[in-house]
C-alpha atoms as a PDB file:
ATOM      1  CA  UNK A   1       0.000   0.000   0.000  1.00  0.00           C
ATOM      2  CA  UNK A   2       2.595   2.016   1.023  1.00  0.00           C
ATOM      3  CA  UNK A   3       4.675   1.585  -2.588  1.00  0.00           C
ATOM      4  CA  UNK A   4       1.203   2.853  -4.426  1.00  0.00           C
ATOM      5  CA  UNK A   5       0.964   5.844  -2.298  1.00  0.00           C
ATOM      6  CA  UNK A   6       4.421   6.538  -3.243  1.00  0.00           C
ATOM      7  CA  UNK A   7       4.123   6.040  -6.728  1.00  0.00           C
ATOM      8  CA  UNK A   8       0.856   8.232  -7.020  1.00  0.00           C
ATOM      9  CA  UNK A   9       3.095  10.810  -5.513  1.00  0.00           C
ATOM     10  CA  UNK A  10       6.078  10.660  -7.509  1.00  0.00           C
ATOM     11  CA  UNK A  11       3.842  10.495 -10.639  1.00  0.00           C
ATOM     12  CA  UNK A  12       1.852  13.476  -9.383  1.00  0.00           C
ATOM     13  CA  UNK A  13       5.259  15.626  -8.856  1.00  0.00           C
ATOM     14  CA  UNK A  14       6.763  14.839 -12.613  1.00  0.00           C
ATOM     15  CA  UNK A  15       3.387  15.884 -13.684  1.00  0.00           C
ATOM     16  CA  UNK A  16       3.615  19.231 -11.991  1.00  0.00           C
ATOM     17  CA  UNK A  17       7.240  19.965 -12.931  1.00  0.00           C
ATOM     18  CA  UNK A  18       6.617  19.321 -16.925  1.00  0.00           C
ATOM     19  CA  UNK A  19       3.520  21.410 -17.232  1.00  0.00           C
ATOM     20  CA  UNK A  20       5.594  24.256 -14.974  1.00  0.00           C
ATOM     21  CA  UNK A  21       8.372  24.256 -17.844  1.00  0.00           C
ATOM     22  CA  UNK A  22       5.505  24.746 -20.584  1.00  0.00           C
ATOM     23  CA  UNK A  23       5.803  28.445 -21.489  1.00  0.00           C
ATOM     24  CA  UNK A  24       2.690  30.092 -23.269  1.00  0.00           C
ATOM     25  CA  UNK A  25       2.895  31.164 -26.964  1.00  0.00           C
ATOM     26  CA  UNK A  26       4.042  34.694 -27.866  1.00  0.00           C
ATOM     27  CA  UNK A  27       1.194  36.652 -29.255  1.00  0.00           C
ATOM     28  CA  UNK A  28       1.914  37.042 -33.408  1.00  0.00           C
ATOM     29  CA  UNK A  29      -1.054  39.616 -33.947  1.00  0.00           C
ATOM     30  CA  UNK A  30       1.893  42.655 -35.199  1.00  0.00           C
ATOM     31  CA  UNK A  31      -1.393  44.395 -36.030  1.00  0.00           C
ATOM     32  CA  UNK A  32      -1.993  45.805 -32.554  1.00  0.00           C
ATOM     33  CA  UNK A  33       1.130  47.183 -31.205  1.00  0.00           C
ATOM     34  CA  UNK A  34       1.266  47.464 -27.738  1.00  0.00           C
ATOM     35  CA  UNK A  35       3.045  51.341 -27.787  1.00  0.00           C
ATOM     36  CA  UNK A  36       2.759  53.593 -31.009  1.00  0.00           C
ATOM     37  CA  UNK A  37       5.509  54.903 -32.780  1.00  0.00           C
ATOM     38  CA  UNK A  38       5.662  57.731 -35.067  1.00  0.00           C
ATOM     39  CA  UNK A  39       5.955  55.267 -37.478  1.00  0.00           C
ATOM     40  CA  UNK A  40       3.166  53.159 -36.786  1.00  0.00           C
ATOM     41  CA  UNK A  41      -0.162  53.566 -35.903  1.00  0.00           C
ATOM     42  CA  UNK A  42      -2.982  51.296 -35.209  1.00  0.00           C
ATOM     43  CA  UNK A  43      -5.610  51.114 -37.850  1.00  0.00           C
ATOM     44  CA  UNK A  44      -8.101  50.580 -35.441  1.00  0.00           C
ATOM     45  CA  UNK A  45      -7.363  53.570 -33.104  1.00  0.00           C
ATOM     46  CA  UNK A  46      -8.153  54.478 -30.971  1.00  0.00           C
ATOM     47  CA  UNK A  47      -8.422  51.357 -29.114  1.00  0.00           C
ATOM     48  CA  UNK A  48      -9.793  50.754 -25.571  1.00  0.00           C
ATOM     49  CA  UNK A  49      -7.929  49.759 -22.866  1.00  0.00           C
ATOM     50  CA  UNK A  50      -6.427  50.504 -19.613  1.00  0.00           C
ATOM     51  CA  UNK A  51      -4.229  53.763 -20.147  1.00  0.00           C
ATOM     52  CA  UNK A  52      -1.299  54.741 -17.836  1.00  0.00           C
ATOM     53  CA  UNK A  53      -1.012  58.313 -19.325  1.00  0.00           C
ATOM     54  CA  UNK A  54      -1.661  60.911 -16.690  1.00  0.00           C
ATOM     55  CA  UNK A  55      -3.320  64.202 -17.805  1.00  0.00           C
ATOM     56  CA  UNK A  56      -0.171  65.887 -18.172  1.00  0.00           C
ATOM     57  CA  UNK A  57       1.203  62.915 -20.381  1.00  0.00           C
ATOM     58  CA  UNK A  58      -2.078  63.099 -22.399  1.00  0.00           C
ATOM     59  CA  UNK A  59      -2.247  66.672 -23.646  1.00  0.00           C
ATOM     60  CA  UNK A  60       1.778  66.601 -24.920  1.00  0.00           C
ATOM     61  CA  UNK A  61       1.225  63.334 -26.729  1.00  0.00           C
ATOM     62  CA  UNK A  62      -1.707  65.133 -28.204  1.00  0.00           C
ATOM     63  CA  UNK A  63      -0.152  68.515 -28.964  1.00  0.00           C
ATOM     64  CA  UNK A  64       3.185  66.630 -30.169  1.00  0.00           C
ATOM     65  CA  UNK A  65       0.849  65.140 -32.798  1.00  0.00           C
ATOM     66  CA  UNK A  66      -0.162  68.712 -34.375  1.00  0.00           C
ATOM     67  CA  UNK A  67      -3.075  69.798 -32.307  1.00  0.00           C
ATOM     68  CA  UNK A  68      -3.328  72.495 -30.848  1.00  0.00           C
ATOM     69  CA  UNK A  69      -5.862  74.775 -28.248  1.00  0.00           C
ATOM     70  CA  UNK A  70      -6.664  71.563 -26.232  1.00  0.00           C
ATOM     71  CA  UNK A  71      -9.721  71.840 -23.889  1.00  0.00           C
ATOM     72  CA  UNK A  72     -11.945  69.758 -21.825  1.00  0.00           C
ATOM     73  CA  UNK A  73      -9.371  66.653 -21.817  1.00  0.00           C
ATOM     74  CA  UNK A  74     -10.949  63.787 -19.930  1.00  0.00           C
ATOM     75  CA  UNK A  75     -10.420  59.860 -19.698  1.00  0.00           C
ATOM     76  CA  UNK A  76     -13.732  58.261 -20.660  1.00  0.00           C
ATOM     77  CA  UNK A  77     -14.738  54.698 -19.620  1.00  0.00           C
ATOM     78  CA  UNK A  78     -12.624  52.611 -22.258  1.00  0.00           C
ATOM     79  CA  UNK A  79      -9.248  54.247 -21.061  1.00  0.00           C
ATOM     80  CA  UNK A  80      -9.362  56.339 -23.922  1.00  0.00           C
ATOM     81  CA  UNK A  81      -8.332  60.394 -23.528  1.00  0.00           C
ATOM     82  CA  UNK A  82     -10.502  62.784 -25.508  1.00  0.00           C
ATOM     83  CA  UNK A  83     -10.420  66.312 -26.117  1.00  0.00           C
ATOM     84  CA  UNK A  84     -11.695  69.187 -28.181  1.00  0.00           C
ATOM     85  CA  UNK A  85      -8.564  70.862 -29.975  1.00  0.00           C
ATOM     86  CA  UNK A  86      -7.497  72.588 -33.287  1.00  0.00           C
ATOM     87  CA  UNK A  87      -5.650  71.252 -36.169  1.00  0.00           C
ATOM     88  CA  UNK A  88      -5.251  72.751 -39.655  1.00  0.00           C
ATOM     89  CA  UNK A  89      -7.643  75.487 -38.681  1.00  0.00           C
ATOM     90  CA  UNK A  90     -10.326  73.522 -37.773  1.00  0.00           C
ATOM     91  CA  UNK A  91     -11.875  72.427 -34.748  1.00  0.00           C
ATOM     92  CA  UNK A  92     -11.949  68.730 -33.893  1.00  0.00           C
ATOM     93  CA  UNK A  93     -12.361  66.213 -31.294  1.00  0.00           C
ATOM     94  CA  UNK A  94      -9.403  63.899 -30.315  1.00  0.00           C
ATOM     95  CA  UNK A  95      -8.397  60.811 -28.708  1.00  0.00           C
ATOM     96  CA  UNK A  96      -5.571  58.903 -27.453  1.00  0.00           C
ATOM     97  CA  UNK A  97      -5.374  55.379 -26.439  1.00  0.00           C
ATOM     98  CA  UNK A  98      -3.293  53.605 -24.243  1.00  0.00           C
ATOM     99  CA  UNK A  99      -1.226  52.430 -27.401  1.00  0.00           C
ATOM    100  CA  UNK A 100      -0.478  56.361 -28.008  1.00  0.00           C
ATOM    101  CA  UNK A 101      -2.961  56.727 -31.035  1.00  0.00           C
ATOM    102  CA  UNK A 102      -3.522  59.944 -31.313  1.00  0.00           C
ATOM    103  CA  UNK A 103      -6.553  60.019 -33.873  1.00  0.00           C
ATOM    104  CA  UNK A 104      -9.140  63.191 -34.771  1.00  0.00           C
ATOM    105  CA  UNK A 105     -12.590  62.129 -34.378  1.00  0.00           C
END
């Protein structure tokens, strides 16, 4: 009885330790970028999710992008920042995602 309690033990542990060294996949979708570059922007944009820009953070990234006269800057409830601002002369709404899309609405 003993040896079978053992051996349901031992199997048990080897079980444990290979699934522990089985790593996940790496995501391949390139098409959502987890930061934005200058050089490459999300289709999609702006996309929701949790954004770790502060205010502050917000209204450069936006006025970096060519906007300018930024007002009433909030964080709705997909994580995205909007604003009203100008660009080209014209007024506009827009956003930034937690990606760093900056997009005109």
């Amino acid at each position: 009885m003993k040896n079978m309690i053992l051996a349901a033990v031992l199997l048990g542990a080897s079980a444990l330790t290979a699934a522990a060294q089985t790593a996940p996949a790496p995501a391949t979708d390139a098409g959502t970028p987890a930061v934005a570059t200058p050089e490459t922007k999300n289709p999609a944009a702006p996309v929701a999710g949790a954004n770790s820009f502060t205010e502050a953070q917000a209204k450069e990234r936006i006025q970096k992008a060519g906007f300018s006269e930024i007002k009433d800057l909030k964080k709705d409830g997909n994580g995205i920042w909007m604003a009203a601002g100008m660009k080209d002369g014209k007024a506009v709404m827009v956003a930034l995602d937690y990606q760093g899309n900056v997009v005109a609405k």
